[in-house]
C-alpha atoms as a PDB file:
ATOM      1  CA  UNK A   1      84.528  62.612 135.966  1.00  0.00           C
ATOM      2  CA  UNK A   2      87.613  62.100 137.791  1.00  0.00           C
ATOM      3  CA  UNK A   3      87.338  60.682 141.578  1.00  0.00           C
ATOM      4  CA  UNK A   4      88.328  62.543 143.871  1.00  0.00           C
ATOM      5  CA  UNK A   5      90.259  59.833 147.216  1.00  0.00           C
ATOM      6  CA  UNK A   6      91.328  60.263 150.233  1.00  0.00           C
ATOM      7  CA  UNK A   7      94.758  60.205 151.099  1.00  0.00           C
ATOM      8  CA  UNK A   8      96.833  60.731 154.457  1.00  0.00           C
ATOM      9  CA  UNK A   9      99.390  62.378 152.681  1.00  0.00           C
ATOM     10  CA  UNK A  10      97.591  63.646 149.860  1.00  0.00           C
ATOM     11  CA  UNK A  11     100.052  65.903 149.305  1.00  0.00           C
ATOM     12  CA  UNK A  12     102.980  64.519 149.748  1.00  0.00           C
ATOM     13  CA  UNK A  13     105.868  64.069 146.622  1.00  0.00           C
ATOM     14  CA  UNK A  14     106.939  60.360 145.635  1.00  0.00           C
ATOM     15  CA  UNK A  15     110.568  61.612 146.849  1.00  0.00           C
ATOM     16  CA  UNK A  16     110.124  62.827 150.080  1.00  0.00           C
ATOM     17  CA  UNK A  17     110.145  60.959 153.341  1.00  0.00           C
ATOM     18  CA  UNK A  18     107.660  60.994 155.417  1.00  0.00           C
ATOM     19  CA  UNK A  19     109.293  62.987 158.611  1.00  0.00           C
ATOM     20  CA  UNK A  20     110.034  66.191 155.215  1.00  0.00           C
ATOM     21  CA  UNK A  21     106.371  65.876 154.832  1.00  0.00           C
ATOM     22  CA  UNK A  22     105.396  66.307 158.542  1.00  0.00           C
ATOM     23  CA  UNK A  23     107.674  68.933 158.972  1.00  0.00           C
ATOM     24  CA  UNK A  24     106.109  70.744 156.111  1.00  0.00           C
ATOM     25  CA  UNK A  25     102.604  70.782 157.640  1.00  0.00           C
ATOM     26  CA  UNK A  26     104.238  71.742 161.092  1.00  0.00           C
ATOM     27  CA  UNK A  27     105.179  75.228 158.846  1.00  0.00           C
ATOM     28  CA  UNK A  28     102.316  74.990 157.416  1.00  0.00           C
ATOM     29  CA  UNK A  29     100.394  75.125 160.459  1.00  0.00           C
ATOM     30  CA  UNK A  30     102.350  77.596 162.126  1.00  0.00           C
ATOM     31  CA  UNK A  31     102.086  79.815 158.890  1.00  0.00           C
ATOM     32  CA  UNK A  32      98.508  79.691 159.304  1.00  0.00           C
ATOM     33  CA  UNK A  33      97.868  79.914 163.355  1.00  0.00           C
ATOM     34  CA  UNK A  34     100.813  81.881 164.022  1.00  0.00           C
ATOM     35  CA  UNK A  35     101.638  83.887 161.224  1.00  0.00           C
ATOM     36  CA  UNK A  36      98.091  84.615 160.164  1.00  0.00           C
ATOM     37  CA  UNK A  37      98.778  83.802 156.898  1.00  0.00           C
ATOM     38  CA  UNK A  38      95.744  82.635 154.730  1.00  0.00           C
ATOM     39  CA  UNK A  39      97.669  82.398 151.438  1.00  0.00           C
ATOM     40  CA  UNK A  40     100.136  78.948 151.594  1.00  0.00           C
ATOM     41  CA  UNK A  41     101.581  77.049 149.089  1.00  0.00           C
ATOM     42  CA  UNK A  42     103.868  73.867 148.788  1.00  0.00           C
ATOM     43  CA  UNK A  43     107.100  73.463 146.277  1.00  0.00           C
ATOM     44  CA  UNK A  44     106.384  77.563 145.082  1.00  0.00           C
ATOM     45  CA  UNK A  45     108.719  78.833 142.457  1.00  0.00           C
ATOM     46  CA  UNK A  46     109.498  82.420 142.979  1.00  0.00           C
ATOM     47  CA  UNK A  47     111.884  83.813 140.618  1.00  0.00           C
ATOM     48  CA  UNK A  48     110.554  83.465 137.660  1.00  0.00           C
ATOM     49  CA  UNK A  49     110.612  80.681 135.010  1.00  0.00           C
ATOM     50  CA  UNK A  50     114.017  79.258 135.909  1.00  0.00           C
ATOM     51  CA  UNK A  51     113.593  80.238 139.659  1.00  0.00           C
ATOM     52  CA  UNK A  52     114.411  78.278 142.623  1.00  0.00           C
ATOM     53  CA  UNK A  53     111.579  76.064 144.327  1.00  0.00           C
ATOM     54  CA  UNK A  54     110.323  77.053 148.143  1.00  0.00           C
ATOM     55  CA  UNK A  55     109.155  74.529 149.806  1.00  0.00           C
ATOM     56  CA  UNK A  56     107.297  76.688 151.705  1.00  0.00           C
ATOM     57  CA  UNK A  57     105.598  80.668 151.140  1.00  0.00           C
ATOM     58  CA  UNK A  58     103.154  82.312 152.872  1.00  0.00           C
ATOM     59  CA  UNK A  59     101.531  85.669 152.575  1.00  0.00           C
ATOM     60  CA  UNK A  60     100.158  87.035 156.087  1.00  0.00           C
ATOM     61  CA  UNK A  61      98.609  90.115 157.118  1.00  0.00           C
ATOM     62  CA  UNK A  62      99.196  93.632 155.234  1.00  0.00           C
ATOM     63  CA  UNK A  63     100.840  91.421 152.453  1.00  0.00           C
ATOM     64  CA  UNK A  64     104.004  90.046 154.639  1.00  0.00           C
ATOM     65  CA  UNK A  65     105.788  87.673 152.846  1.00  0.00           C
ATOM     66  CA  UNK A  66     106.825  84.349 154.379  1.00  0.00           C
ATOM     67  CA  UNK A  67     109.177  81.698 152.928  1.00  0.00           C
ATOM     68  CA  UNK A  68     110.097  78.374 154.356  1.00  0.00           C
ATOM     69  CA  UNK A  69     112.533  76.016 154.121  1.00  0.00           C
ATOM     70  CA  UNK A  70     112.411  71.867 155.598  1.00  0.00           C
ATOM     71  CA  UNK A  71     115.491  70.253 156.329  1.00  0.00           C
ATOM     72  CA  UNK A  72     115.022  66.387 157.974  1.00  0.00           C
ATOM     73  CA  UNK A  73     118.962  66.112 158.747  1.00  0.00           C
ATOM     74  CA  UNK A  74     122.270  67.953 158.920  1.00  0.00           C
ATOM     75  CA  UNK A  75     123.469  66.815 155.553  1.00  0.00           C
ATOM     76  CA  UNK A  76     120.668  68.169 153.904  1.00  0.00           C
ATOM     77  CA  UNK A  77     120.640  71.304 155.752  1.00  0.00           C
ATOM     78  CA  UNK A  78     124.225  71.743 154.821  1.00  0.00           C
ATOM     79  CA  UNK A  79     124.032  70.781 150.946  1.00  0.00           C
ATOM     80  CA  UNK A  80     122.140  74.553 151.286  1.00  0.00           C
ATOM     81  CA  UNK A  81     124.212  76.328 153.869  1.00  0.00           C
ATOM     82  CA  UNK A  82     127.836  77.886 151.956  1.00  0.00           C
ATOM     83  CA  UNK A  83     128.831  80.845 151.713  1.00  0.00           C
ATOM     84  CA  UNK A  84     129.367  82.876 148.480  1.00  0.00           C
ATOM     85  CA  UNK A  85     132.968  82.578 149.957  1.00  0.00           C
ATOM     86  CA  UNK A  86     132.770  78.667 150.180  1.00  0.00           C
ATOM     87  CA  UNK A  87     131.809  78.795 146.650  1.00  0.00           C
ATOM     88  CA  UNK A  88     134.995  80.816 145.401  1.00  0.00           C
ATOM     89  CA  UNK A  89     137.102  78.563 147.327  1.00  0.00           C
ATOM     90  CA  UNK A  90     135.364  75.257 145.251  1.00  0.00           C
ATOM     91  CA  UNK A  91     136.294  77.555 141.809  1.00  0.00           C
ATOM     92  CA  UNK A  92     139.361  78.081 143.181  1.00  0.00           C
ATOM     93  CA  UNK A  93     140.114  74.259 142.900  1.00  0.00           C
ATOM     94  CA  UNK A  94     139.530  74.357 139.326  1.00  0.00           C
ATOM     95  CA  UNK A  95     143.385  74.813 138.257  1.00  0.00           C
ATOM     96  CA  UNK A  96     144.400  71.889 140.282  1.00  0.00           C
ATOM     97  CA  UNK A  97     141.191  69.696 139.553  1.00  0.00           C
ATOM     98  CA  UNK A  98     141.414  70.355 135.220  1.00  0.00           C
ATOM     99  CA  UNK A  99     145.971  70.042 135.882  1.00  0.00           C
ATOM    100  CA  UNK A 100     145.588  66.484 137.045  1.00  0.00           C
ATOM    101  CA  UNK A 101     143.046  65.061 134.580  1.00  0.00           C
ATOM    102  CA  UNK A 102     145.686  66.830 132.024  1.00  0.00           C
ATOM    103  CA  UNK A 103     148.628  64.964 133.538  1.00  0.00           C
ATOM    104  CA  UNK A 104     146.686  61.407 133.979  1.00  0.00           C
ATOM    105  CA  UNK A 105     145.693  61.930 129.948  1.00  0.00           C
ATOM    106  CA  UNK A 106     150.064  63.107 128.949  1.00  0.00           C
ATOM    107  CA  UNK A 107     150.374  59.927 131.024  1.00  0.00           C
ATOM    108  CA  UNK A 108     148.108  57.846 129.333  1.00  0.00           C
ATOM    109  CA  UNK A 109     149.744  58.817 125.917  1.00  0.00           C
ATOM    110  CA  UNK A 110     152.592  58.078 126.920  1.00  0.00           C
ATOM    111  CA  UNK A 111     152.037  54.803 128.185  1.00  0.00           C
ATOM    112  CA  UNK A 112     149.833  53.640 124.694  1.00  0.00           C
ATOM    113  CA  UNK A 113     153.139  54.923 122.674  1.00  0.00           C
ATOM    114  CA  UNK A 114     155.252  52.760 125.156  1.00  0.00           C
ATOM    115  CA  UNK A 115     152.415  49.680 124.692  1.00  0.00           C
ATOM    116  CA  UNK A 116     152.387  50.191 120.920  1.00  0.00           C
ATOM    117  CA  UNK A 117     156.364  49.993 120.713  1.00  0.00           C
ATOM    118  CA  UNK A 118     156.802  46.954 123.011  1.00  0.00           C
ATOM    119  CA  UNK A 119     153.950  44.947 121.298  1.00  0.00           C
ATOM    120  CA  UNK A 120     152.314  46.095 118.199  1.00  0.00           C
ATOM    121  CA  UNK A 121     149.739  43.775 117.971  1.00  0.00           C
ATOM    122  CA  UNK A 122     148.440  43.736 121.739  1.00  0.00           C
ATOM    123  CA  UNK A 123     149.382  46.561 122.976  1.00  0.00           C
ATOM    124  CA  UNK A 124     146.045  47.724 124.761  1.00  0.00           C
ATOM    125  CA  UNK A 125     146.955  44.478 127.114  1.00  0.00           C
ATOM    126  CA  UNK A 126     150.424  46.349 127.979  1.00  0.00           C
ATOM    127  CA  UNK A 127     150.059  46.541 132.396  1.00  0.00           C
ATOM    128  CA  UNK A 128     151.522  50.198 131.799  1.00  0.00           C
ATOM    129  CA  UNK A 129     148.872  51.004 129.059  1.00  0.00           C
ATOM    130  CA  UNK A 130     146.192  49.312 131.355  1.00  0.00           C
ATOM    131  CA  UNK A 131     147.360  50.896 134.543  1.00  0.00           C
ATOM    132  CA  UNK A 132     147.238  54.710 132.989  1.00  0.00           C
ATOM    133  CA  UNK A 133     143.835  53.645 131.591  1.00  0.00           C
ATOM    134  CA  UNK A 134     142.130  53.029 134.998  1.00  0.00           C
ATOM    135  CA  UNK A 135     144.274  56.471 136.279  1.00  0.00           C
ATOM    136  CA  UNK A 136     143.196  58.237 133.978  1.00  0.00           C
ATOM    137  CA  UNK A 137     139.534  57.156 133.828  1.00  0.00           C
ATOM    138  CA  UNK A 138     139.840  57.475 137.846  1.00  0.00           C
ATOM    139  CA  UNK A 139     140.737  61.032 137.446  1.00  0.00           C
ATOM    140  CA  UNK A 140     138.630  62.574 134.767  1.00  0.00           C
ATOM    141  CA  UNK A 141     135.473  60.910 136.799  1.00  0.00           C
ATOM    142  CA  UNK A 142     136.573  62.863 139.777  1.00  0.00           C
ATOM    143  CA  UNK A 143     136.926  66.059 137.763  1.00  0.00           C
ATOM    144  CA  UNK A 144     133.179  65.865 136.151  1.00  0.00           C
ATOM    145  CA  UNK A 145     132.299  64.962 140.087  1.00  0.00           C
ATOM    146  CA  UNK A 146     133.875  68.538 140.353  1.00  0.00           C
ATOM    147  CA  UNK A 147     132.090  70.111 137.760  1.00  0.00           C
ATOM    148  CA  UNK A 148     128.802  68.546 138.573  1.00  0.00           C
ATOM    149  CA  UNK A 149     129.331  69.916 142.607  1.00  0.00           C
ATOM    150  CA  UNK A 150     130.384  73.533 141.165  1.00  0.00           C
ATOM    151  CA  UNK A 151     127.199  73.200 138.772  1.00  0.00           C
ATOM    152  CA  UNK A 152     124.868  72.491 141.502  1.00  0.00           C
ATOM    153  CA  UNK A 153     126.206  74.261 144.466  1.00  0.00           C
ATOM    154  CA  UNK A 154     123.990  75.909 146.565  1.00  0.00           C
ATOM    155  CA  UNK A 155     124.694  79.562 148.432  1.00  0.00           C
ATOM    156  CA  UNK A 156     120.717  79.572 148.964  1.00  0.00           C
ATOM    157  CA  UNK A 157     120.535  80.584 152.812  1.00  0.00           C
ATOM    158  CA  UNK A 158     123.246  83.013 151.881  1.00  0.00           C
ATOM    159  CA  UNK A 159     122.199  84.488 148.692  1.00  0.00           C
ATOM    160  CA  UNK A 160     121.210  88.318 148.488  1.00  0.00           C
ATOM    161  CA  UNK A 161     118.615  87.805 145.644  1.00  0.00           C
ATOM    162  CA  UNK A 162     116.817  85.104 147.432  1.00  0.00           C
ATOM    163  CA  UNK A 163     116.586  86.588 150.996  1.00  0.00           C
ATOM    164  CA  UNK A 164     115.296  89.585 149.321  1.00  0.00           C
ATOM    165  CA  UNK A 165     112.029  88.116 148.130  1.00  0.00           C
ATOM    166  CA  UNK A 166     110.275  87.603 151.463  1.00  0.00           C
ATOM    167  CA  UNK A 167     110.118  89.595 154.428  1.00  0.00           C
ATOM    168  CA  UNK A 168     110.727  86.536 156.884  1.00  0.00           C
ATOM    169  CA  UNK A 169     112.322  83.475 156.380  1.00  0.00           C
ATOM    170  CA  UNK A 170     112.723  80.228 158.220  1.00  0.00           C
ATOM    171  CA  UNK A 171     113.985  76.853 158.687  1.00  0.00           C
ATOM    172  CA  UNK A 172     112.060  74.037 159.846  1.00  0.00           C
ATOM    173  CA  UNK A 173     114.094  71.077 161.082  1.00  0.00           C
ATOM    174  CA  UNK A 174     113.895  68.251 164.015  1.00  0.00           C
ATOM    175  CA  UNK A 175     115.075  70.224 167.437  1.00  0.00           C
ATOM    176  CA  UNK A 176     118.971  69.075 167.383  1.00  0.00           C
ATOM    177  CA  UNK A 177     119.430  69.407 163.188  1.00  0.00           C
ATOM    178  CA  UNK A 178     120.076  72.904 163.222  1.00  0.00           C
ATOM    179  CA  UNK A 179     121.779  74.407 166.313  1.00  0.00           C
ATOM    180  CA  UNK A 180     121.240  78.439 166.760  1.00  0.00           C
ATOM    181  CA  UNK A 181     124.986  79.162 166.293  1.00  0.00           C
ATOM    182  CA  UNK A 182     125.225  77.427 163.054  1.00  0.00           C
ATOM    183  CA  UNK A 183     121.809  79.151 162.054  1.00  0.00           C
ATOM    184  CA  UNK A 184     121.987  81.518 158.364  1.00  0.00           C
ATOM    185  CA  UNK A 185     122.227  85.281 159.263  1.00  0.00           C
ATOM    186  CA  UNK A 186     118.170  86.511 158.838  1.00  0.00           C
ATOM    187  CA  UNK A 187     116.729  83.342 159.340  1.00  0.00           C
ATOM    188  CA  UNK A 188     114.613  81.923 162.135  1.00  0.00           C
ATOM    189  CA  UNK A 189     114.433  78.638 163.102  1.00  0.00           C
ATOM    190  CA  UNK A 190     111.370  76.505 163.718  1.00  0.00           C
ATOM    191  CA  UNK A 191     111.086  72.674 165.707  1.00  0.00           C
ATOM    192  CA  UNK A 192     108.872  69.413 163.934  1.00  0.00           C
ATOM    193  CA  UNK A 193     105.770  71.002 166.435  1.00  0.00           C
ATOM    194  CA  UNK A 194     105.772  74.584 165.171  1.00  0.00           C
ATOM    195  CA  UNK A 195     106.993  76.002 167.759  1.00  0.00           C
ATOM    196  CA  UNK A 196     109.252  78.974 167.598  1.00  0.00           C
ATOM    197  CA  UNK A 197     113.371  78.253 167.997  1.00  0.00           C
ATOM    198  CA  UNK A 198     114.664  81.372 167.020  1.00  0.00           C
ATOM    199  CA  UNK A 199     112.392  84.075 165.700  1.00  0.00           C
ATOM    200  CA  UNK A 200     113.427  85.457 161.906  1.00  0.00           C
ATOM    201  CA  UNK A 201     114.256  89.357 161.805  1.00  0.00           C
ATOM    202  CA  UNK A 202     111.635  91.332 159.220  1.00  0.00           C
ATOM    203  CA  UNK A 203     113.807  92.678 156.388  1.00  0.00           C
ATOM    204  CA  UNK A 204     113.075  95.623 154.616  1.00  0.00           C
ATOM    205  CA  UNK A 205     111.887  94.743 151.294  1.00  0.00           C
ATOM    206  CA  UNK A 206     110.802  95.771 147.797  1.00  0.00           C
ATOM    207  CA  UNK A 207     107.300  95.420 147.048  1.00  0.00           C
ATOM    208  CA  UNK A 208     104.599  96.923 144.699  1.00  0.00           C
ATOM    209  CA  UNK A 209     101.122  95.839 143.265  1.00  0.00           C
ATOM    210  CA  UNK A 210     103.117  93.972 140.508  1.00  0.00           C
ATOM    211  CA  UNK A 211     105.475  92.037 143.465  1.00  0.00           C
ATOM    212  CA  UNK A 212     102.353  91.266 145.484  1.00  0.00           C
ATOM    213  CA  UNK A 213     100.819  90.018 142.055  1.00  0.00           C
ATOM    214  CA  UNK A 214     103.294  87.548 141.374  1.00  0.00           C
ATOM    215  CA  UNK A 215     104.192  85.902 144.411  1.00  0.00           C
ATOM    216  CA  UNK A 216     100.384  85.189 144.778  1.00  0.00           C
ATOM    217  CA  UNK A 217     100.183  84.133 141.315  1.00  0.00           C
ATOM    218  CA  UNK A 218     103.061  81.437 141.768  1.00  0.00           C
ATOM    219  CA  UNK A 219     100.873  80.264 145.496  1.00  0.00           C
ATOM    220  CA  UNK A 220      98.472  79.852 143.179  1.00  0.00           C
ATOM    221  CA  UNK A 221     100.107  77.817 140.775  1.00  0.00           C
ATOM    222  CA  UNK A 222     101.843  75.693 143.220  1.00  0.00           C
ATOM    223  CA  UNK A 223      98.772  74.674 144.673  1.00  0.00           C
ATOM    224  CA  UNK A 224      96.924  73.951 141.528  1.00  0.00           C
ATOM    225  CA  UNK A 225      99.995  71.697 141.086  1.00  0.00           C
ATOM    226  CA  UNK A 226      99.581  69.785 144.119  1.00  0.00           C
ATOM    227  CA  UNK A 227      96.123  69.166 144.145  1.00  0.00           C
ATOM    228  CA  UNK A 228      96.222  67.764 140.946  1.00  0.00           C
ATOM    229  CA  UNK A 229      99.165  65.417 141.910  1.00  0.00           C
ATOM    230  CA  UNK A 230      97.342  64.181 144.759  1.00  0.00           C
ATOM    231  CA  UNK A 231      94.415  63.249 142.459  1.00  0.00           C
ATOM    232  CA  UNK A 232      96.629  61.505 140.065  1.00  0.00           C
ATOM    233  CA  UNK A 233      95.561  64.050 137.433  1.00  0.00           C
ATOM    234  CA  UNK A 234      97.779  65.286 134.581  1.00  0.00           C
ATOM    235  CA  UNK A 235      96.098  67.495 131.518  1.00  0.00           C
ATOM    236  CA  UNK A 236      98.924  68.079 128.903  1.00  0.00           C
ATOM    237  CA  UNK A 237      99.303  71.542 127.403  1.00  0.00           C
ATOM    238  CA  UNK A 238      96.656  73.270 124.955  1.00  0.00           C
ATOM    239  CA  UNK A 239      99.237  75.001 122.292  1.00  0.00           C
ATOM    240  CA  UNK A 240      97.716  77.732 120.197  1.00  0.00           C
END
């Protein structure tokens, strides 16, 4: 039989910091005292297999949907905060980004054909050949840095398919991360003590027996999740 320790931050994941931690037991706790919500899960994916993790969602009284989001500083409440404009103007870049690595590489031809006329037998020690090299190497890193950014991008707090999952949403953040003008439209804003910033607007959602179903179902599967994790328990997969 496996024991079962003690931990004061049983739940916490091996790459968060502790102040992300406390801030999601301050939601937590307001979830529960505030929101009446006796349903709560941590990291809850809610959009199906390839969905987006929460780190936060509740489900309160008459089946009212909660989801909440931590952010410990303003760079990581920004990597989350763009615009579905913001992310056309990053595509936008993509003629200019793909044109130079294509010039650097014409460049870099050029410069070996130069190397290999000058000096046949050492012509990868040519400064010109060497020079393009590093350009072009400089420049092709910058433009998978580009693709990598585009790839990864997040219009989350803006995004019409994930604000439509939960009847209230909120931030959680350190009182000074977040100010209330640079607040998402339909979110509300909570402090590290639970206490109410800016209070979220109830949206009008979609929601059945099926609806209802899942997002419990995924609660549920968070939280078997974490309570294994804080026991140090894994059990692989029974196929068949």
């Amino acid at each position: 039989m496996a024991e079962v320790g003690l931990a004061s931050e049983p739940f916490k994941l091996g790459s968060e910091t502790s102040l992300t931690y406390d801030l999601k037991m301050a939601s937590w706790a307001w979830l529960y005292r505030e929101a009446g919500c006796r349903v709560i899960g941590l990291e809850v994916k809610l959009e199906g297999p390839e969905g987006r993790i929460v780190d936060l969602a509740g489900v309160g009284p008459r089946n009212t949907f909660y989801i909440i989001e931590v952010k410990s500083s303003k760079s990581d409440f920004s990597r989350d905060n763009h615009t579905m404009v913001d992310h056309s103007d990053l595509r936008g870049l993509e003629d200019r980004v793909s044109g130079r690595t294509n010039l650097a590489k014409e460049t870099l031809r050029q410069a070996m054909d130069y190397a290999k006329q000058i000096s046949p037998e050492s012509w990868r020690d040519v400064p010109a050949f060497k020079q393009a090299l590093l350009d072009y190497r400089r420049v092709s890193g910058k433009e998978e840095s580009y693709w990598t950014r585009t790839a990864t991008y997040s219009t989350k707090f803006h995004d019409p398919k994930f604000m439509g999952i939960a009847d209230f949403h909120y931030l959680t953040a350190p009182k000074g991360v977040i100010s209330r003008s640079s607040l998402p439209p339909q979110w509300g804003l909570l402090d590290e003590h639970s206490e109410v910033l800016m209070p979220a607007p109830k949206k009008d959602i979609r929601k059945n027996t099926g609806i209802v179903s899942n997002f419990l179902r995924a609660i549920a599967r968070s939280n078997t999740t974490s309570m294994m994790r804080s026991q140090g328990l894994s059990f692989p997969r029974v196929k068949g």
